[in-house]
Protein backbone atom coordinates (compact mmCIF):
# COMPACT_ATOMS: atom_id res chain seq x y z
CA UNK A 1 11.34 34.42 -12.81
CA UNK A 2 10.75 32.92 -9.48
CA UNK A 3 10.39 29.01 -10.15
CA UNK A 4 6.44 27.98 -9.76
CA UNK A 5 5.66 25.12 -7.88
CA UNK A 6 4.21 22.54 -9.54
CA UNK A 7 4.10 20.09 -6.55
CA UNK A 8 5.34 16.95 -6.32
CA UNK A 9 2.60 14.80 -8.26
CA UNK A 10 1.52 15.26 -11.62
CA UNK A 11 -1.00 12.87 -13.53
CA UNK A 12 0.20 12.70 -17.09
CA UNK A 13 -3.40 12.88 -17.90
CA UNK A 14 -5.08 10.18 -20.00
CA UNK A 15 -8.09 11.63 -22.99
CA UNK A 16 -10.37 10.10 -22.71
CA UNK A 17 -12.69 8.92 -25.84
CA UNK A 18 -16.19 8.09 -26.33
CA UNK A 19 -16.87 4.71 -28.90
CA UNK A 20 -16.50 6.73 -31.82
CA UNK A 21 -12.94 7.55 -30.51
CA UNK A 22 -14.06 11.35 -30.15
CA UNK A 23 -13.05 13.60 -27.17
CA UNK A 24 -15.01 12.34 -23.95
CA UNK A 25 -15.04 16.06 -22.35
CA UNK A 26 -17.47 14.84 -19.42
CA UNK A 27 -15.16 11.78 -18.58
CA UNK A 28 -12.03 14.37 -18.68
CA UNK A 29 -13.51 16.38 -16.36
CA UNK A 30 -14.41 13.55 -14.14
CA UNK A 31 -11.13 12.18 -14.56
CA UNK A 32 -9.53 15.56 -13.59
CA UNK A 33 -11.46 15.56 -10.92
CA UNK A 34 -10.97 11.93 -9.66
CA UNK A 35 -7.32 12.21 -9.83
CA UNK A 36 -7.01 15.75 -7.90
CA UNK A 37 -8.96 14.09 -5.37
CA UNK A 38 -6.37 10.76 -5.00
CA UNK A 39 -2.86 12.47 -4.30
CA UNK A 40 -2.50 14.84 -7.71
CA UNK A 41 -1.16 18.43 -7.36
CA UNK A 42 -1.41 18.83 -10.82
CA UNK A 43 -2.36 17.52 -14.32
CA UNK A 44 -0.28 17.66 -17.60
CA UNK A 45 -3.35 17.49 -19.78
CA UNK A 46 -2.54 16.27 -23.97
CA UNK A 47 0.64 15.12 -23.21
CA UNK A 48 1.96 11.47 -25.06
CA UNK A 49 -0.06 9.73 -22.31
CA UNK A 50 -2.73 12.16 -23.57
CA UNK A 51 -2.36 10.88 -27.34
CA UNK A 52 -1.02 14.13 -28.44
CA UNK A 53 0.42 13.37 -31.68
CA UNK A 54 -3.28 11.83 -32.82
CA UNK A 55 -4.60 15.09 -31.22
CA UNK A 56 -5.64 18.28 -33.36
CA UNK A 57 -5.04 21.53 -32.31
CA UNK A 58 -8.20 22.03 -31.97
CA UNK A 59 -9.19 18.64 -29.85
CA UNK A 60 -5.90 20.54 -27.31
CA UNK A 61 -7.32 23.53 -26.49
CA UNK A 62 -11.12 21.91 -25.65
CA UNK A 63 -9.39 19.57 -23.87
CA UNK A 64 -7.15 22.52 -22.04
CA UNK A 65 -10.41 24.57 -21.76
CA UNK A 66 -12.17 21.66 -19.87
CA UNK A 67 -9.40 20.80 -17.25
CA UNK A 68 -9.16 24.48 -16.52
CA UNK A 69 -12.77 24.99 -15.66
CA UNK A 70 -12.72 21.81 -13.76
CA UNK A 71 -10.08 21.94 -11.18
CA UNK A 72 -7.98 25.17 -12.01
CA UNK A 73 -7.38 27.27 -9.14
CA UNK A 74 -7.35 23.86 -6.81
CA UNK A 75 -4.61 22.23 -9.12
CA UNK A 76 -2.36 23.37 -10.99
CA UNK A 77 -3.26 22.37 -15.02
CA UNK A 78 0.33 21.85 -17.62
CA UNK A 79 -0.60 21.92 -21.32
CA UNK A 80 1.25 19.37 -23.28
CA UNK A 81 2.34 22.10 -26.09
CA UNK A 82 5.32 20.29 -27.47
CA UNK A 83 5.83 18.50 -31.05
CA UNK A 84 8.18 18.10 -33.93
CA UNK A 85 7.35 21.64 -35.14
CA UNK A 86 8.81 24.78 -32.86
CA UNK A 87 6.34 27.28 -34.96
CA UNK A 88 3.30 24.75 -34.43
CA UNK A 89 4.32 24.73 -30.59
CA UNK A 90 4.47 28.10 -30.29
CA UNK A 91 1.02 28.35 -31.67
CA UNK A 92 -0.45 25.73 -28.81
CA UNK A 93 1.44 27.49 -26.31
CA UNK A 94 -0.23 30.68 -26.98
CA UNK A 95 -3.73 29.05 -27.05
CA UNK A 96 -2.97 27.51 -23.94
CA UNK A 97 -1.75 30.51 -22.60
CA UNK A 98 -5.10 31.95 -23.50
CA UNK A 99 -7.15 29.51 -21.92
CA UNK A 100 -5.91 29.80 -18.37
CA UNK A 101 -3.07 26.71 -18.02
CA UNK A 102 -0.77 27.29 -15.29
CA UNK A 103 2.83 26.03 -17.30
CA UNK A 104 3.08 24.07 -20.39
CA UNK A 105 5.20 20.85 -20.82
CA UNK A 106 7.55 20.68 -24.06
CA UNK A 107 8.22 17.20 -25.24
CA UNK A 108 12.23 17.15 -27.11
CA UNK A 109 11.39 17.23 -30.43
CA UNK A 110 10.65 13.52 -32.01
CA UNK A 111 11.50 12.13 -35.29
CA UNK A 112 13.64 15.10 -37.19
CA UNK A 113 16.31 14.31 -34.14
CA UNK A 114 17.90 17.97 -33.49
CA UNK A 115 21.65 18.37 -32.87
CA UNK A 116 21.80 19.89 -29.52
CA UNK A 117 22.17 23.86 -30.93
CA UNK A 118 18.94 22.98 -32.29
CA UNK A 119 17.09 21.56 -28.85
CA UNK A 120 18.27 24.33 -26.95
CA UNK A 121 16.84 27.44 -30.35
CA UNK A 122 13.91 25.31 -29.80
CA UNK A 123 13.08 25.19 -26.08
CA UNK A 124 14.44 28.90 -25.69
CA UNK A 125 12.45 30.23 -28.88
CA UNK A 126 8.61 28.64 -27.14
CA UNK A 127 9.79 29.76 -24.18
CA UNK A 128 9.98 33.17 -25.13
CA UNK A 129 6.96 33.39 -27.07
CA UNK A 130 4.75 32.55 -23.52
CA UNK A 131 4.55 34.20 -20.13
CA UNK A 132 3.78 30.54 -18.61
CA UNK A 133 6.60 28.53 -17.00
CA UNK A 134 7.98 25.99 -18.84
CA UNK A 135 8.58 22.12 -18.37
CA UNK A 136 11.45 20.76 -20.54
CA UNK A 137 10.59 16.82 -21.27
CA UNK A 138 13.06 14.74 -22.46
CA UNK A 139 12.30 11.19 -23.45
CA UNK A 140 14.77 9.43 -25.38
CA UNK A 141 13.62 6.30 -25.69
CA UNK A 142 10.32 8.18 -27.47
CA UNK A 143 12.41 10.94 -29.54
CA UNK A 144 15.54 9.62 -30.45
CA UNK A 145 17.31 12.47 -29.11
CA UNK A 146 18.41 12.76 -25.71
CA UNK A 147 18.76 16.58 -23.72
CA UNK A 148 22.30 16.46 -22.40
CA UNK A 149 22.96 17.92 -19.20
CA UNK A 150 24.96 20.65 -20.72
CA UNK A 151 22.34 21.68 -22.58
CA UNK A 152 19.31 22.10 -19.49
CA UNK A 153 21.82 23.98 -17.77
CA UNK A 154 22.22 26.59 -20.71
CA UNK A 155 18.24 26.64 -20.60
CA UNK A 156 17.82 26.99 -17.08
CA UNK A 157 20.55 29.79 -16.98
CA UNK A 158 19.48 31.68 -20.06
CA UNK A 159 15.31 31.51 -20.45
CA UNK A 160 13.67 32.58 -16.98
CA UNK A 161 10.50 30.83 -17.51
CA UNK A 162 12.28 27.29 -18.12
CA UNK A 163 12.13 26.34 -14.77
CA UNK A 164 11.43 22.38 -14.70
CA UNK A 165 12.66 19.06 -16.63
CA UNK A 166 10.88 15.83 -16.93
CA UNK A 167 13.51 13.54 -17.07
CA UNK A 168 12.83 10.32 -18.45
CA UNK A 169 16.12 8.82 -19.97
CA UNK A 170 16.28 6.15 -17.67
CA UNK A 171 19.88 7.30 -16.94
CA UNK A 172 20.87 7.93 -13.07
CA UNK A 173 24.28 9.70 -13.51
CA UNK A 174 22.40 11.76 -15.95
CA UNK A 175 20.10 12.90 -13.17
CA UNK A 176 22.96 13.47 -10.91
CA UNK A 177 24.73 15.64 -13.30
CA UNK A 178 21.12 17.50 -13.48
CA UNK A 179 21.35 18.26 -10.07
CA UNK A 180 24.85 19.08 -9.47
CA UNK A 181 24.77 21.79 -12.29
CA UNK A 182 21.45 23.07 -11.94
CA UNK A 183 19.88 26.11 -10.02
CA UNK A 184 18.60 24.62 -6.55
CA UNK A 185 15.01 26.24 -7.80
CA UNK A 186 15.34 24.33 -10.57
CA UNK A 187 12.75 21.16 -10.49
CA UNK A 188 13.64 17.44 -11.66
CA UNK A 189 10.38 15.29 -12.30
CA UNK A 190 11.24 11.66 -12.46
CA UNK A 191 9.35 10.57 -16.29
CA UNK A 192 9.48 6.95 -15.38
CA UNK A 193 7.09 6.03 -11.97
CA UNK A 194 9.69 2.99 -10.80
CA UNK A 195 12.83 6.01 -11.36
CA UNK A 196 10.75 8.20 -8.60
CA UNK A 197 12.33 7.21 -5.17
CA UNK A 198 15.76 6.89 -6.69
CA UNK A 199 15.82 10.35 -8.15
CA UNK A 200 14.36 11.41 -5.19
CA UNK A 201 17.05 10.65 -3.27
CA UNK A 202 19.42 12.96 -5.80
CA UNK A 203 17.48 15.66 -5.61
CA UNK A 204 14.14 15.43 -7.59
CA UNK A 205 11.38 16.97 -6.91
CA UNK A 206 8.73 14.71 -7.50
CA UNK A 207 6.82 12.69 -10.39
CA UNK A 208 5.38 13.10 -13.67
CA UNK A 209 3.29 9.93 -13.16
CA UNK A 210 1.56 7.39 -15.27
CA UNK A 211 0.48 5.22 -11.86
CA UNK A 212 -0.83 7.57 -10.40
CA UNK A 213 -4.23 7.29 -12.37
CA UNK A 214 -4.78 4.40 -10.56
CA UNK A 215 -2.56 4.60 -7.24
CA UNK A 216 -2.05 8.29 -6.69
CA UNK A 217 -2.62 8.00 -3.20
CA UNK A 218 -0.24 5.27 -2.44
CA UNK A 219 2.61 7.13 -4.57
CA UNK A 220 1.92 10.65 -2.64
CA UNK A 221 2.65 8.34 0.90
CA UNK A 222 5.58 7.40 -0.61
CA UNK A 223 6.98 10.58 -1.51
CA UNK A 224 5.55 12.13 1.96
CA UNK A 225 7.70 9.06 3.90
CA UNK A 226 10.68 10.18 1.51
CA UNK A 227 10.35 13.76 2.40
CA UNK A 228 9.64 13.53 6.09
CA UNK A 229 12.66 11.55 6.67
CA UNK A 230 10.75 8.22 6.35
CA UNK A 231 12.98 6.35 3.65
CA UNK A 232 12.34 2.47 4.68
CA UNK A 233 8.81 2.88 4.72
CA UNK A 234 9.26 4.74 1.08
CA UNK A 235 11.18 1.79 0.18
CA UNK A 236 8.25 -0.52 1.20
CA UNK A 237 6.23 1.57 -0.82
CA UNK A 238 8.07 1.59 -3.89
CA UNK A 239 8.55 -2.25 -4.11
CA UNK A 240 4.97 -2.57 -2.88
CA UNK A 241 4.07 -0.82 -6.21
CA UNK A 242 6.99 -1.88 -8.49
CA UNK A 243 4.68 -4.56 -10.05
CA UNK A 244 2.43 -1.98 -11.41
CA UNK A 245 4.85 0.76 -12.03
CA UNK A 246 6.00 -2.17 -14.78
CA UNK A 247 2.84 -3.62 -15.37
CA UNK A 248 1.22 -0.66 -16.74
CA UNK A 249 4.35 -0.52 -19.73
CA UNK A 250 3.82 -4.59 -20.86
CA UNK A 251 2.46 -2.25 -23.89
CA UNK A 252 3.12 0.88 -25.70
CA UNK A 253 1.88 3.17 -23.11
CA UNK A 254 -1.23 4.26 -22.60
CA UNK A 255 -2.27 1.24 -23.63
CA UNK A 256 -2.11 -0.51 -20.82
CA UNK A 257 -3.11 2.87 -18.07
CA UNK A 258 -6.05 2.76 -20.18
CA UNK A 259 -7.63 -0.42 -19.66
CA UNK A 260 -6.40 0.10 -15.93
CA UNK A 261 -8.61 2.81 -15.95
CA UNK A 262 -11.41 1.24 -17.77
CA UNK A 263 -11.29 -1.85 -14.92
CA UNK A 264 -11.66 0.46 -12.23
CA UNK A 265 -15.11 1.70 -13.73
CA UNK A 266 -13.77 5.36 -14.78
CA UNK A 267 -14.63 4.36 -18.42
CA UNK A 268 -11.74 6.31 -20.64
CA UNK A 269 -12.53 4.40 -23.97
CA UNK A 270 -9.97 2.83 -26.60
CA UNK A 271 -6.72 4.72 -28.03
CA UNK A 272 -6.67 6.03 -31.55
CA UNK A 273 -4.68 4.46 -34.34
CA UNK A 274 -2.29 3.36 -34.77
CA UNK A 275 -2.12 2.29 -31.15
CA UNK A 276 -4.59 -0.69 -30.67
CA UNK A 277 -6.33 -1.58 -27.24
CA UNK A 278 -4.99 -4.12 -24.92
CA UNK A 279 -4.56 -8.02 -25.82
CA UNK A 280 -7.15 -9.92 -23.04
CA UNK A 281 -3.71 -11.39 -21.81
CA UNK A 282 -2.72 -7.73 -21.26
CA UNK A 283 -5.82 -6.86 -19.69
CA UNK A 284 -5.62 -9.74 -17.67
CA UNK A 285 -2.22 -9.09 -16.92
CA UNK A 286 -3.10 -5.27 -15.61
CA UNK A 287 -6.04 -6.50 -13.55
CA UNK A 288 -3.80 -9.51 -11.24
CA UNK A 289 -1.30 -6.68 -10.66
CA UNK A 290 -4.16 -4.14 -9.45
CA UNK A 291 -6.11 -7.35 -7.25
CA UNK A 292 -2.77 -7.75 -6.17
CA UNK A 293 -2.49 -4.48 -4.18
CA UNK A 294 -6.07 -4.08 -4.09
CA UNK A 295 -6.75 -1.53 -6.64
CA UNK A 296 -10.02 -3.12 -8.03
């Protein structure tokens, strides 16, 4: 299977929720359409930024519906299908299939803590139940289990539509050891926003953002400096926005993205239990960061 190009910026889309904490599909599709219209090439929509795991099935595929109709065929749309439970994520994966998403994103699965044999049956097993390429996302720090090297490579080698990782481990020989063994066609997404320019320098492909809801512009002129050859002023860049990329995690993400977004006007509501909204020192905290590089 010929690797699909996701781009090189994807919004780890936020759900936004009315007062009552129930879907906002009008401020989705707003959303979706802000952020395709400030440096996006694509949106992973009900991912963990999305509040997946306080999600229902359900609640996923409106959501997936809505982004679709909105801005598919001008960017391309990733359903977060992953969980805990390889039967439950081949059901989403179907629905999203269904729906008209472009790829879906598979988070490593959290809590039960697979031996490796068992993250690689998984990955391989949604894979093959879907015609849609697949994004392998591995976040250790979230799961408790981290997807070794060794084990990508068997996936990239052995399931055709596997064709991406998020890597989030926070690990830069890991990345290395991504790229050295991997198929060139093959895409690395930096998870973490202040981990973009360094893995872009090893080979990576691009981001799987969280800043980018609120500076997507200023993270595509990075990556554009980076690619064209440009790699002090993408250095400029990247410290410019280094205060954010770490403000927006002074909470359990997307805590923090949230009320970002809720400053700027492009009202996204509260998070769902048992993540609480931002402390007013948080807030406060997210809003001198953003006056600081003129984001409000």
């Amino acid at each position: 299977m010929a690797a699909i190009d996701f781009g090189r910026i994807l919004t780890a889309m936020v759900t936004p929720f009315n007062s009552d904490l129930s879907v906002n599909h009008t401020q989705a599709r707003k959303l979706g359409r802000f952020l395709v219209e400030n440096g996006s090439d694509g949106l992973v929509v009900c991912g963990t930024t999305g509040e997946s795991p306080t999600l229902t099935k359900e609640e996923k595929i409106e959501l997936f519906r809505s982004i679709v109709e909105e801005v598919g065929g001008e960017a391309v749309v990733v359903a977060g299908t992953g969980s805990y439970d390889t039967a439950g994520s081949i059901a989403l994966t179907k629905e999203a299939e269904k729906v008209g998403c472009d790829g879906v994103m598979l988070v490593a699965p959290y809590y039960n803590k697979p031996s490796q044999e068992g993250l690689y049956r998984h990955f391989r097993t949604v894979a093959e139940s879907t015609s849609l390429p697949v994004i392998v996302y591995n976040i250790p720090g979230r799961t408790g289990i981290n997807v070794t090297p060794a084990t990508v490579v068997r996936l990239a080698n052995d399931v055709p539509n596997i064709v991406a990782i998020k890597e989030a481990a926070g690990i830069i020989d890991q990345v290395s050891e991504l790229r050295r063994l991997l198929p060139e066609d093959f895409a690395i997404y930096s998870g973490d926003d202040s981990m973009t320019l360094p893995m872009l320098s090893l080979g990576a492909k691009g981001i799987i953002s969280v800043a980018a809801h609120v500076a997507g512009k200023q993270i595509k002129e990075m990556i554009d400096a980076f690619t064209s050859g440009n790699t002090t002023l993408a250095a400029n860049i990247h410290k410019q926005l280094f205060p954010l990329f770490k403000g927006l995690f002074i909470a359990t993400n997307p805590v923090p993205v949230k009320a970002a977004l809720n400053l700027k006007g492009l009202s996204v509501g509260g998070v769902r239990l048992p993540l609480v909204e931002a402390t007013n020192s948080e807030t406060e905290s997210v809003k001198g960061v953003m006056n600081s590089l003129g984001l409000l």
